[in-house]
Structures are given as C-alpha cells and as structure tokens.
Protein backbone atom coordinates (compact mmCIF):
# COMPACT_ATOMS: atom_id res chain seq x y z
CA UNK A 1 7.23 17.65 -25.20
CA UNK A 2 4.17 18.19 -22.59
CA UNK A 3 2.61 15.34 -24.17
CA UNK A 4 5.06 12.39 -23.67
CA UNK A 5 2.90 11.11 -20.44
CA UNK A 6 0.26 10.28 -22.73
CA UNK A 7 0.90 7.23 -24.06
CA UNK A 8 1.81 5.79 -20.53
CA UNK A 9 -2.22 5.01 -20.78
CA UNK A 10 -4.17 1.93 -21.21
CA UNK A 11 -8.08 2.21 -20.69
CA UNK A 12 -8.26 -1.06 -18.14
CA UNK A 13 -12.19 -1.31 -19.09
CA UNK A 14 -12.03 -1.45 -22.81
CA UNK A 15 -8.67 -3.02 -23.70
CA UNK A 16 -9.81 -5.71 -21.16
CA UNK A 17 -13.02 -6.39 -23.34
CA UNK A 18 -10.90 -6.28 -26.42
CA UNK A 19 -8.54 -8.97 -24.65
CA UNK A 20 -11.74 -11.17 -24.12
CA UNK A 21 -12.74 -10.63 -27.77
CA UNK A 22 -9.42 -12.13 -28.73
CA UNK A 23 -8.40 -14.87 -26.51
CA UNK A 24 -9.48 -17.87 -25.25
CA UNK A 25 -11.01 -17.97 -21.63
CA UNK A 26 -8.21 -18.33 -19.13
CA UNK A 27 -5.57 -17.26 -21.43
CA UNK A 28 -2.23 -16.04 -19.57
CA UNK A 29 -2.21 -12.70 -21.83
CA UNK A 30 -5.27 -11.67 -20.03
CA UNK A 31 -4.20 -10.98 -16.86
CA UNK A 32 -0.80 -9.81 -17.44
CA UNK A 33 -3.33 -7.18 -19.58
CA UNK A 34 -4.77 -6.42 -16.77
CA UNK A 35 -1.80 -6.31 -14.29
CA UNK A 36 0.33 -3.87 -17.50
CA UNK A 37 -2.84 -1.65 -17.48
CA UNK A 38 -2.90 -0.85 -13.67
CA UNK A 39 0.80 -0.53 -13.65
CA UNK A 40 0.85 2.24 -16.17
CA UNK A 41 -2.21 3.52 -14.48
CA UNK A 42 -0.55 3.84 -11.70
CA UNK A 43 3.38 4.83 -13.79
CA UNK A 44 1.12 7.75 -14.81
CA UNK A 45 -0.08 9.08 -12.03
CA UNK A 46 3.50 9.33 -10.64
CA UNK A 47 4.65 11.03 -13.68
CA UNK A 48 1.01 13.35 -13.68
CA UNK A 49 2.15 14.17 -9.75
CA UNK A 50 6.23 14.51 -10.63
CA UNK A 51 6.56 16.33 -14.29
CA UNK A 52 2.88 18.09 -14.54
CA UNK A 53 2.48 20.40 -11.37
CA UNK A 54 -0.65 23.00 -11.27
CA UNK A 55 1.42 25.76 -9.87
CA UNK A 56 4.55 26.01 -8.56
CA UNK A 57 5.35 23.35 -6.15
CA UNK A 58 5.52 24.41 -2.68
CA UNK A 59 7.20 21.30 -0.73
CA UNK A 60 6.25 22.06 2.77
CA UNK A 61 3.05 22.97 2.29
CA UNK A 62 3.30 19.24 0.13
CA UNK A 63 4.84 17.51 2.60
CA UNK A 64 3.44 19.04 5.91
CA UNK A 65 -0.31 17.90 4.01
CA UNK A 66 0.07 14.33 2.99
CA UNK A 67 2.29 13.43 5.97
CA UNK A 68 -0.72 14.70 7.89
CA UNK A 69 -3.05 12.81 6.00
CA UNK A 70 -0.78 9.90 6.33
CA UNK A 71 -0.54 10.00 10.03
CA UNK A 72 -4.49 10.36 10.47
CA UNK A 73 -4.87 7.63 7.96
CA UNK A 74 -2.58 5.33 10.19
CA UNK A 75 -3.99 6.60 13.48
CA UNK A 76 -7.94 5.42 12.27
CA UNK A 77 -6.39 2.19 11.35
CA UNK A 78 -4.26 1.72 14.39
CA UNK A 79 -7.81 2.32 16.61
CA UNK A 80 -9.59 -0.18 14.50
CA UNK A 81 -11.73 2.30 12.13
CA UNK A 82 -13.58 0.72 9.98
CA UNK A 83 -15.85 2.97 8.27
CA UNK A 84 -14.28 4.17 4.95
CA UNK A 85 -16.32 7.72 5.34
CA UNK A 86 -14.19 8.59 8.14
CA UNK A 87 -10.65 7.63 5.54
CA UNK A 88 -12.47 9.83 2.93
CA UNK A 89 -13.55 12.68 4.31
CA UNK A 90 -10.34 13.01 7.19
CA UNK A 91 -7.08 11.94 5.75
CA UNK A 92 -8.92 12.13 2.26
CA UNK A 93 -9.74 15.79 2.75
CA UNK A 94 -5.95 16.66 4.22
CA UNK A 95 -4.73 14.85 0.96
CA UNK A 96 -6.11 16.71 -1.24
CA UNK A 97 -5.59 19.94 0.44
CA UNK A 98 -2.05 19.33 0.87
CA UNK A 99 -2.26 18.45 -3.00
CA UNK A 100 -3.77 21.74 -4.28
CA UNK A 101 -1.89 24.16 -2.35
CA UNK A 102 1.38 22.39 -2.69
CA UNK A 103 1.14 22.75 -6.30
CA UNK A 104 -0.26 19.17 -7.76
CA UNK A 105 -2.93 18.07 -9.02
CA UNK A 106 -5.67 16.82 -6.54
CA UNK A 107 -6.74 14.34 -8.04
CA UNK A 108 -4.37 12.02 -6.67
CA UNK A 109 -5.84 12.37 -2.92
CA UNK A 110 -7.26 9.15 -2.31
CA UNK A 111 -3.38 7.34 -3.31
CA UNK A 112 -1.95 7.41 -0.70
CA UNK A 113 -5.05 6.81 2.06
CA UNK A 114 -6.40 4.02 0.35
CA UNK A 115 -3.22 0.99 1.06
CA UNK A 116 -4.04 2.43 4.64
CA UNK A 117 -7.21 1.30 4.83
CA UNK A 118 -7.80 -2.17 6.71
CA UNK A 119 -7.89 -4.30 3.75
CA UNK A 120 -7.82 -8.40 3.26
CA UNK A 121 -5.28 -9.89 1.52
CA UNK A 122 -7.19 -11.46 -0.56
CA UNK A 123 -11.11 -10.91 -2.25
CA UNK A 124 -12.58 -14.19 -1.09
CA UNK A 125 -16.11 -12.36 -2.19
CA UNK A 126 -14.41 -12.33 -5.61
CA UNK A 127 -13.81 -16.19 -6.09
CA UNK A 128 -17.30 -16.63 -5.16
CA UNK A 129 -16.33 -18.28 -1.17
CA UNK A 130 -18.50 -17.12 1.43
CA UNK A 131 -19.87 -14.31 -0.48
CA UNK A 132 -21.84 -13.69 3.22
CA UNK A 133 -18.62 -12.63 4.42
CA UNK A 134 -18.02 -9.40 6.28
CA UNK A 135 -15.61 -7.40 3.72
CA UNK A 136 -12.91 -5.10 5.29
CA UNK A 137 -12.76 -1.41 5.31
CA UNK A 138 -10.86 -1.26 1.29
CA UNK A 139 -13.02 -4.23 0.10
CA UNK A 140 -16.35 -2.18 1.02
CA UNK A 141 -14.68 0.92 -0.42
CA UNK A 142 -14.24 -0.72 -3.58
CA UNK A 143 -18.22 -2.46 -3.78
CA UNK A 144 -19.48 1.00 -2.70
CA UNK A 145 -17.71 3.21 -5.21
CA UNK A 146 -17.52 0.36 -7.90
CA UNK A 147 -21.13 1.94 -9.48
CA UNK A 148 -20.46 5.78 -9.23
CA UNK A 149 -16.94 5.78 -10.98
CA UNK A 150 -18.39 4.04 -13.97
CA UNK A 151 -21.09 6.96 -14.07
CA UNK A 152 -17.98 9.56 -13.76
CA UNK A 153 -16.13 7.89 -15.99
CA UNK A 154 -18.65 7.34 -19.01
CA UNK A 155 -19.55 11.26 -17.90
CA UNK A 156 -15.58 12.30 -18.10
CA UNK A 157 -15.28 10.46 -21.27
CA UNK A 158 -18.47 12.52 -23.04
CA UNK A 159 -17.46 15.71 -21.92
CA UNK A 160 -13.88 15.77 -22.24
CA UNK A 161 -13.59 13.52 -25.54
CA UNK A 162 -16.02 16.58 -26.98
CA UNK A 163 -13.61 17.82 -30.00
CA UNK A 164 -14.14 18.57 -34.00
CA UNK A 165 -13.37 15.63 -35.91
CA UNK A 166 -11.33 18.51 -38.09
CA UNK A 167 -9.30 18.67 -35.21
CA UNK A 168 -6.29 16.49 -36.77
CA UNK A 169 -2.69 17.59 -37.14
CA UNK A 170 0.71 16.57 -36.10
CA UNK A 171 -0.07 16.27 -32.36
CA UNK A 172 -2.89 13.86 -33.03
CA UNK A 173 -0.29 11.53 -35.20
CA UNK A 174 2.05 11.60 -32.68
CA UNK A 175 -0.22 10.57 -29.85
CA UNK A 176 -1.88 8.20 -31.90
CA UNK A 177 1.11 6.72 -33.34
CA UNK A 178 2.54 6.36 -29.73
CA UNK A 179 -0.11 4.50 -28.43
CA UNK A 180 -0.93 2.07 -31.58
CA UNK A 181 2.72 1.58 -32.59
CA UNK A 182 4.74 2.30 -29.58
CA UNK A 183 2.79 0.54 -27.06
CA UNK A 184 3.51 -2.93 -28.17
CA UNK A 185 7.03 -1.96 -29.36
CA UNK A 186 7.76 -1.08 -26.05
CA UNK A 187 5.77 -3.97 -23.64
CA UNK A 188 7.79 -6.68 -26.27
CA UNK A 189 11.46 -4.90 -25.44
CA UNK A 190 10.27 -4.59 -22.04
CA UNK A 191 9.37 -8.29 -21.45
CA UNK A 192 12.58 -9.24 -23.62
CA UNK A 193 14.76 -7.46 -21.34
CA UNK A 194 12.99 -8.24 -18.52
CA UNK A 195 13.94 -12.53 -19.30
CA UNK A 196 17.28 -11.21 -20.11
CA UNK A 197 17.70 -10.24 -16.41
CA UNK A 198 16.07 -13.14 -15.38
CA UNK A 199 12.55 -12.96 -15.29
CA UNK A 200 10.40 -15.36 -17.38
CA UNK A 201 7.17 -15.24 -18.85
CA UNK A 202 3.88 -16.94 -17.46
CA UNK A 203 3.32 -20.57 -19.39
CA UNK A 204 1.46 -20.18 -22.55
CA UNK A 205 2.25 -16.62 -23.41
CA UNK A 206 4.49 -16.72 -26.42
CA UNK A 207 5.57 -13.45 -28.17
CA UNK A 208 2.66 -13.82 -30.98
CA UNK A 209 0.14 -13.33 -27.91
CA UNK A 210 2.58 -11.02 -26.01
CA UNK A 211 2.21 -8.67 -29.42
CA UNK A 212 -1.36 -8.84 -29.90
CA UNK A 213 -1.81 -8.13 -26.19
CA UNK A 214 0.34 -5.16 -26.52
CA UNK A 215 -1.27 -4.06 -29.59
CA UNK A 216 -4.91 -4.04 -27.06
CA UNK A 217 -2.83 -2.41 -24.46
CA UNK A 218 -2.62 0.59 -26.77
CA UNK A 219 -6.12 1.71 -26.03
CA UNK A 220 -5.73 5.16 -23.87
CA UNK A 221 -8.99 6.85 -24.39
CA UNK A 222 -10.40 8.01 -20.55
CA UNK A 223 -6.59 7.75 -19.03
CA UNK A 224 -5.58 9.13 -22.19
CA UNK A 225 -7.87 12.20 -22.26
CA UNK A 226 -7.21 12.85 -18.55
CA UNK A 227 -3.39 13.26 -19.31
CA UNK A 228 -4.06 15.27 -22.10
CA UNK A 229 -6.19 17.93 -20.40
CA UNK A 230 -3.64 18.12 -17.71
CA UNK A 231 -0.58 18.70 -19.94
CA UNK A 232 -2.24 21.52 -22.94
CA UNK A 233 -4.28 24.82 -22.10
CA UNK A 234 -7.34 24.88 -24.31
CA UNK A 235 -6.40 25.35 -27.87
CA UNK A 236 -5.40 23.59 -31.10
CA UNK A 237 -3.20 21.58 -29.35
CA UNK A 238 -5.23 19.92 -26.80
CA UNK A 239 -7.45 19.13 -29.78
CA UNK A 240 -5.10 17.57 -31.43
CA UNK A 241 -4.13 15.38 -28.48
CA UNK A 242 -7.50 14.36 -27.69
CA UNK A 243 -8.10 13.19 -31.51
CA UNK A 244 -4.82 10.80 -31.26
CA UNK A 245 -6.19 9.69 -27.80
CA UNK A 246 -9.73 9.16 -29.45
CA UNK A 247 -8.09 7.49 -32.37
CA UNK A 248 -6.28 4.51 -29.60
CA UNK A 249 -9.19 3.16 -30.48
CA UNK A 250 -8.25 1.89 -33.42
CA UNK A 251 -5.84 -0.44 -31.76
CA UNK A 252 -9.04 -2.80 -31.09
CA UNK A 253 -9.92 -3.45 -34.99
CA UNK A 254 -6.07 -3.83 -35.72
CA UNK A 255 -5.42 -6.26 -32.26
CA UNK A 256 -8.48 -8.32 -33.55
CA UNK A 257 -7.26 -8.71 -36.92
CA UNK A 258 -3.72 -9.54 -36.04
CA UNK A 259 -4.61 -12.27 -33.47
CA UNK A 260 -6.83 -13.69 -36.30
CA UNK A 261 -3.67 -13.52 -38.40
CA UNK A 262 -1.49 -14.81 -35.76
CA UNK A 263 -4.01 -17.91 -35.17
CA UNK A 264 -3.96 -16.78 -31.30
C-alpha cells in the first residue's frame, strides 16, 4: 500500500526520446507525451506532499511557512524583482523551512515560488524569434538551472538506482507491472472518458498511437526511484521497488515493437 504513488511517474527525458524513436516528426502523440508526463509529474508531487509526510504534520507551522514564502514571493514581484537569486534564496528558503518542520518533504520548496516569478507568457527564445531578447525572471531561471539538474539528475539516478539485480520479488512485479501494463490501461480509459464528457482528441491521434504513447509513458525510472525512496525505509522492500522502477524500462523495447506492429 505505500507504494501506489509510484506508478503516477513518467521519466519526461527518456519516454520523450522513446516518443521520437517511434513517431514521425510533428506527430500529435508527442506532445500530449509531453503535456501527460508533466501532469503526473506534477499529480505526484501533490500526492508525495498529501499521503507521504516526513513526520507528523504540523499545520501551522505548514501554513504560517509557505504563506510566508508566498507573501515574500508576491511582494519581490509586486516591486519589480527580477533577479531569481533573491526568489531562491528568500521565499525559496521560507518554503522549504516551512516544509521540513511542518512535516513534508522539502523537496517541494521551489512549487509554489516559481508561478510567482515574473514570467512571459510565452518562450519566444524557444521558437527561435529574437533569440537577443531579454528573458523574464522564470525564463532565466529555467536557462540557468537547465545544465545543473541534468548533472543531479544523471547523479540521483546512479546513486539511488544502486540495487542487486537479485533484488526481485513481489514488490518489483507489482511496480513493474503498474507502470508497463497499467499505464496505458489507464491514459486509454482516461482519454475515453474524457470524449465521453466532451472533450476530444487532437487531429491525428487515433487510439493505435494513443496506446503506443501510453505504453512510452510507462517509463518511471528517476520520478520513479524518487517516490520509491520516499515511501520504504531501507530494506528488501525498497529493493524490490526500485527493481520494478528500473525494469519501466522495458516499456521502451515493447512501445517500439508495438508501434512497428501497429504501422504508427
């Protein structure tokens, strides 16, 4: 039961190169990828934050924290700050204070500063116009940090991914299963419902691509560790969760195969 979060997962980096493997440039299954993987990204954190506190929760200490962080977050913005330093290491630093002695887990600091930061609307570096053009406060945040997180995350991944390959039992089926099998299972009833109520797909994506893509969407590995380490103590069964995270990966071989098989 501590390890249902798990599967919420989708590694954005290598189910995105997966994608790319499998269809053609500018196919609509890409970016609705891309857009499912943040969104669980994102569905996860909430759930890391709601249903796997470090300690018992202590709601004013919580509260009193990120509302301050809030407020100083809204105060640089309202007197024009640009420097992201000063969003970092102010209303960053209350954040994750507020975070650890409340009772979660700090690594969620940064959520609820960064939407504060001056930001455009849109990345017109991105889609190459002006690319002279002075980026705002959330733009440069993102160029800046854009090198470092790849180093923590290829680090993260090496250290925490460091298990026995004997390490296999009913824990690592489970989480493997749930990411290879249940993953697409649940993005297809998902979208169905979701065109039930109205919604509709985005031209081009049938349910063949919809599959495959949820098949690549099963990838979990970094996310995937990350919620595994924060749901087990150290023992057999963290082992065996980080195996069935490690073991996503074989959602690549079996997404390429079935788009070949699926003519996608």
């Amino acid at each position: 039961m501590r390890g249902w979060a798990i599967p919420c997962a989708t590694d954005i980096a290598f189910s995105y190169l997966v994608a790319r493997l499998i269809f053609r440039r500018g196919h609509p299954a890409i970016p609705f990828l891309l857009l499912l993987a943040i969104a669980d990204d994102v569905l996860g954190l909430i759930v890391l934050a709601v249903f796997y506190p470090q300690g018992e929760v202590q709601f004013p200490v919580l509260i009193g924290g990120l509302g301050s962080a809030c407020l100083a977050a809204w105060l640089l913005r309202g007197f024009g700050t640009e420097n992201f330093w000063l969003y970092v290491l102010g209303p960053g630093l209350l954040s994750w204070l507020g975070l650890y002695f409340g009772g979660i887990h700090p690594a969620l600091a940064l959520v609820p500063i960064v939407p504060l930061m001056p930001h455009d609307r849109f990345d017109l570096k991105r889609f190459g116009s002006r690319p002279s053009i002075r980026l705002a406060t959330m733009q440069q945040f993102e160029e800046w940090w854009r090198v470092p997180v790849q180093t923590i995350l290829l680090a993260f991944g090496l250290v925490n991914a460091g298990v026995p390959f004997t390490s296999v039992g009913p824990v690592t089926a489970a989480v493997a299963f749930a990411l290879v099998i249940g993953k697409p299972i649940g993005v297809t009833a998902a979208t169905v419902m979701g065109e039930l109520l109205g919604l509709r797909r985005a031209t081009g994506l049938n349910y063949p691509a919809l599959i495959v893509m949820g098949v690549t969407a099963g990838i979990g590995f970094t996310v995937a560790l990350f919620f595994t380490t924060a749901g087990f103590p150290p023992g057999t069964v963290l082992d065996e969760a980080k195996m069935g995270a490690l073991l996503s990966f074989l959602a690549a071989p079996a997404a390429i195969l079935l788009g070949r098989a699926l003519k996608i």
